[in-house]
N, C-alpha and C. Protein backbone atom coordinates (compact mmCIF):
# COMPACT_ATOMS: atom_id res chain seq x y z
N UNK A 1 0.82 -1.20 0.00
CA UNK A 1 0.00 0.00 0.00
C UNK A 1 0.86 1.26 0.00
N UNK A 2 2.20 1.33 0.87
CA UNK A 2 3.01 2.24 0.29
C UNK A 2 3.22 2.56 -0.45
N UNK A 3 3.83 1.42 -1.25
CA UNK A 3 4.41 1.76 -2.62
C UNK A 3 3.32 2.37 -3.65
N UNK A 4 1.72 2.70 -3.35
CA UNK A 4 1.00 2.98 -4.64
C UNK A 4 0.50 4.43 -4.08
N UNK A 5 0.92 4.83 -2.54
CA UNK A 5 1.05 6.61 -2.53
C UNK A 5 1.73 7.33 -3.02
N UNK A 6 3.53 6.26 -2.86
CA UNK A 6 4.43 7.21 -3.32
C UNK A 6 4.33 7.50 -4.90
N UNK A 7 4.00 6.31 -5.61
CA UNK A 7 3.58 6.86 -7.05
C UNK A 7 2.52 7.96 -7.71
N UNK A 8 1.49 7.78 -6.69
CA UNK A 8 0.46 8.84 -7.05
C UNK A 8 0.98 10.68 -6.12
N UNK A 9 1.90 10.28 -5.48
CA UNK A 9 2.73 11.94 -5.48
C UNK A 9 3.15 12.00 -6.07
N UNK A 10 4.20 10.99 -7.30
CA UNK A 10 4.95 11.57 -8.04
C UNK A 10 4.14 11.98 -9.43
N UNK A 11 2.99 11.30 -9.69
CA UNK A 11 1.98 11.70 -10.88
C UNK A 11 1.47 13.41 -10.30
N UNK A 12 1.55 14.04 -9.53
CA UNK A 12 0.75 14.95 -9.27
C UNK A 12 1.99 16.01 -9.43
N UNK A 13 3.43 15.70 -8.97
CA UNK A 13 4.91 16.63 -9.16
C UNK A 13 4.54 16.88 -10.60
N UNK A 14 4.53 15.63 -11.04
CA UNK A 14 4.69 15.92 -12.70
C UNK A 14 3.44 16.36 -13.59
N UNK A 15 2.31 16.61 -12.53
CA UNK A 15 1.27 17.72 -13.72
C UNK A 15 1.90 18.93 -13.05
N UNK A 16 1.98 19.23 -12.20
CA UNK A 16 2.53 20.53 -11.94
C UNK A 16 3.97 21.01 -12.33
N UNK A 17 4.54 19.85 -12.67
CA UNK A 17 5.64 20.56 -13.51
C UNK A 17 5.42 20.82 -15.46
N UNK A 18 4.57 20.31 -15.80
CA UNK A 18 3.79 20.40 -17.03
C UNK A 18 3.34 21.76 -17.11
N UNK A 19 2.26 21.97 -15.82
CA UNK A 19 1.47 23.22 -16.13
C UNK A 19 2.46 24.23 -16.06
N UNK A 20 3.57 24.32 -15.86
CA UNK A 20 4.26 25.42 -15.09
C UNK A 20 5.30 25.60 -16.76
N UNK A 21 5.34 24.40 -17.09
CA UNK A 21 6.39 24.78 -18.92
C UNK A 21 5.01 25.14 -19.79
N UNK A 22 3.77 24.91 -19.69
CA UNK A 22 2.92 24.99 -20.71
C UNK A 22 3.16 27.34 -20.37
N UNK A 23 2.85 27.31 -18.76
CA UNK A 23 2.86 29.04 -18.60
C UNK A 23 4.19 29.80 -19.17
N UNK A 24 5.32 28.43 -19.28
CA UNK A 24 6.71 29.75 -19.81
C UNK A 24 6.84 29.76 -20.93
N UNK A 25 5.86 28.59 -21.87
CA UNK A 25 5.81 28.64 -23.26
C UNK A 25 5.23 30.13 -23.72
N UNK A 26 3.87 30.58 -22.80
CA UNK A 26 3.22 31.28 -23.42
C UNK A 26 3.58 32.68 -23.25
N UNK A 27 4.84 32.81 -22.31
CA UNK A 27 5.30 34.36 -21.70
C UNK A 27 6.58 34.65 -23.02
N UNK A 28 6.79 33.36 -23.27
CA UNK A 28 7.54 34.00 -24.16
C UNK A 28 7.40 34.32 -25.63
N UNK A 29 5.72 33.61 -26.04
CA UNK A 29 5.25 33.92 -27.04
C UNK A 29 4.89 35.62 -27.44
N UNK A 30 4.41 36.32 -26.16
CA UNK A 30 3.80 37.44 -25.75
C UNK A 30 4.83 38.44 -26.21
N UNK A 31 6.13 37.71 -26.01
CA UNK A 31 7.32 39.05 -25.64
C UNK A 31 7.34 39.11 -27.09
N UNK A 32 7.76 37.90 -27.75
CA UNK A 32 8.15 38.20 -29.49
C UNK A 32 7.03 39.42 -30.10
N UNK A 33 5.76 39.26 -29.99
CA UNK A 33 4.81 39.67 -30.29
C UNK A 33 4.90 41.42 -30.07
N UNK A 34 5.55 41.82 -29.07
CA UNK A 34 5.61 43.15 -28.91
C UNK A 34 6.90 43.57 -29.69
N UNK A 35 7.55 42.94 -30.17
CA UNK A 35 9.10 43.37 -30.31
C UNK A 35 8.75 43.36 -32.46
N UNK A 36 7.82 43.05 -32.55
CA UNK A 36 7.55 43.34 -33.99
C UNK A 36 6.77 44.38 -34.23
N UNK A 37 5.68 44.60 -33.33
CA UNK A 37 4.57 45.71 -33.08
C UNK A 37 5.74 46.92 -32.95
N UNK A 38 6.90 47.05 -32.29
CA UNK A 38 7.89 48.25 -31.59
C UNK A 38 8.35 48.68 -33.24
N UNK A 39 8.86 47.13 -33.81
CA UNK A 39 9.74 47.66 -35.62
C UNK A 39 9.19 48.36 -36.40
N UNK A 40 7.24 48.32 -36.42
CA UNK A 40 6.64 48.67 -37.42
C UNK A 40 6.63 50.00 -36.98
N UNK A 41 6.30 49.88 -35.80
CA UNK A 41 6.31 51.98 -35.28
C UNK A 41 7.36 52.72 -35.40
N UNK A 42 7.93 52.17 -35.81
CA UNK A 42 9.69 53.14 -35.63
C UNK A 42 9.40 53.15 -37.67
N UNK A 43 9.17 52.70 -38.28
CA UNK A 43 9.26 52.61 -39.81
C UNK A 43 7.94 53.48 -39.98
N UNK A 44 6.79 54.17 -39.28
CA UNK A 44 6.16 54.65 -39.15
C UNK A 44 6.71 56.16 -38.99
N UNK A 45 7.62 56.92 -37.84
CA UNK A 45 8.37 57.25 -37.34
C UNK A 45 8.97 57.93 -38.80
N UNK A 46 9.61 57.32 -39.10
CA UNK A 46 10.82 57.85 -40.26
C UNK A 46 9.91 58.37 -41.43
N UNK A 47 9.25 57.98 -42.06
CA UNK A 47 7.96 58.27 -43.26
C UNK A 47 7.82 59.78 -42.59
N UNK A 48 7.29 60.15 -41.73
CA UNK A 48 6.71 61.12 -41.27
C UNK A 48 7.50 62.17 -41.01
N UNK A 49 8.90 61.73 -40.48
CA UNK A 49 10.25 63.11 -40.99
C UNK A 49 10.55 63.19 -41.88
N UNK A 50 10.40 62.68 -43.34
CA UNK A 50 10.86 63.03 -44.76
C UNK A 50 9.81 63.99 -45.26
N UNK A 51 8.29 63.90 -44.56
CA UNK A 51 7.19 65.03 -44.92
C UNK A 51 7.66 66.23 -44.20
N UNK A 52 8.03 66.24 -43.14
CA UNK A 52 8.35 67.37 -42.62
C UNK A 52 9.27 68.27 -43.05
N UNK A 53 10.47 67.70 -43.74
CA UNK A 53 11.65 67.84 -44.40
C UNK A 53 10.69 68.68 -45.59
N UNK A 54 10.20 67.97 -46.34
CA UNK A 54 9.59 68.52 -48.05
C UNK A 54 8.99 69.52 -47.38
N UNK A 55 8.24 69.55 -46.07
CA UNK A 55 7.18 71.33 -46.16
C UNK A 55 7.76 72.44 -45.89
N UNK A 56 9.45 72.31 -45.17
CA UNK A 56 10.24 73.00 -44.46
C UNK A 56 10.89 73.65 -45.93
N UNK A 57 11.32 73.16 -47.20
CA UNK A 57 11.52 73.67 -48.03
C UNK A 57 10.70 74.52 -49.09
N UNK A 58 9.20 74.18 -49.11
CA UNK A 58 8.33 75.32 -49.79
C UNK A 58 8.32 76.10 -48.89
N UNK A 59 8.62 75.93 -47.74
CA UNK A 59 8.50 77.62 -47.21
C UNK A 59 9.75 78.20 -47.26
N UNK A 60 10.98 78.08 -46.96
CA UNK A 60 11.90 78.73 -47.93
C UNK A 60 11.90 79.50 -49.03
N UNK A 61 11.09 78.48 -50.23
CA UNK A 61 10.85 79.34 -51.31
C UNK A 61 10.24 80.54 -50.86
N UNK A 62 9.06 80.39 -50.68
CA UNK A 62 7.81 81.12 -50.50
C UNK A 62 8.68 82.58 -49.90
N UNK A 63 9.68 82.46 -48.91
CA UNK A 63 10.07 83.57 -48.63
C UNK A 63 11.15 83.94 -49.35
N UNK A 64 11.76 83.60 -50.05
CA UNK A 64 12.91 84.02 -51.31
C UNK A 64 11.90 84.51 -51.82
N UNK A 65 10.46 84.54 -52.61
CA UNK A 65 10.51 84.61 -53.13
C UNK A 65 9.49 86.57 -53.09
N UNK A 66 9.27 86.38 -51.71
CA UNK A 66 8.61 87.43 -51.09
C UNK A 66 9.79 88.27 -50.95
N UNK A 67 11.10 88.13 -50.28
CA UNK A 67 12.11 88.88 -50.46
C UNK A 67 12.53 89.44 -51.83
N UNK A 68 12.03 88.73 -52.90
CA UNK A 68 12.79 89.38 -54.40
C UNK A 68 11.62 90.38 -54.34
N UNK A 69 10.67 89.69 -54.04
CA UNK A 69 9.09 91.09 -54.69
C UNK A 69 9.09 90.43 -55.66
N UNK A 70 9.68 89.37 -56.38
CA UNK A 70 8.55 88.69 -57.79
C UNK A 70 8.27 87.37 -57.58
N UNK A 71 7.03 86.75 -58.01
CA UNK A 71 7.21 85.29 -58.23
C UNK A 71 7.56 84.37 -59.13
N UNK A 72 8.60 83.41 -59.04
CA UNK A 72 9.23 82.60 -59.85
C UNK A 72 8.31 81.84 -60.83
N UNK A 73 8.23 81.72 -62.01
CA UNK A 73 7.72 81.61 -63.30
C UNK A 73 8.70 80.18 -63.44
N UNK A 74 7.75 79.10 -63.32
CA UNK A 74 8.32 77.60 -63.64
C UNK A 74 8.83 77.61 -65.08
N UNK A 75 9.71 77.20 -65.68
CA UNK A 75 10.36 76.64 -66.78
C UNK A 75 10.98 78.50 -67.23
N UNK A 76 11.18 79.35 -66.36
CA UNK A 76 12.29 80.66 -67.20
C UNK A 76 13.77 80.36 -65.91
């Protein structure tokens, strides 16, 4: 009768050591998941300073062109 306790403790170690790799499977599924969501926002990020760049130069013009007193005539 001993011998069929000590086996049914060791069946019960080993669901609880099961449930406990099934929880570190899924913590580390979670992490990948944010670390691709972070790449796309940063490539988001950059798009949006090359617009800023292009509007910063029509206004340049715009005031060259208020400083001459004439406006520039495309193709002379």
């Amino acid at each position: 009768m001993c011998l069929g306790n000590e086996v049914l403790k060791k069946k019960k170690t080993m669901t609880t050591t099961m449930t406990a790799m099934k929880t570190m499977t899924t913590t580390t599924t979670t992490t990948t998941t944010t670390t691709t969501t972070t790449t796309k926002k940063k490539k988001k990020k950059k798009k949006k300073k090359k617009k800023k760049k292009k509007k910063k130069k029509k206004k340049k013009q715009k005031e060259e062109e208020d400083a001459n007193g004439k406006e520039l005539i495309p193709g002379h």
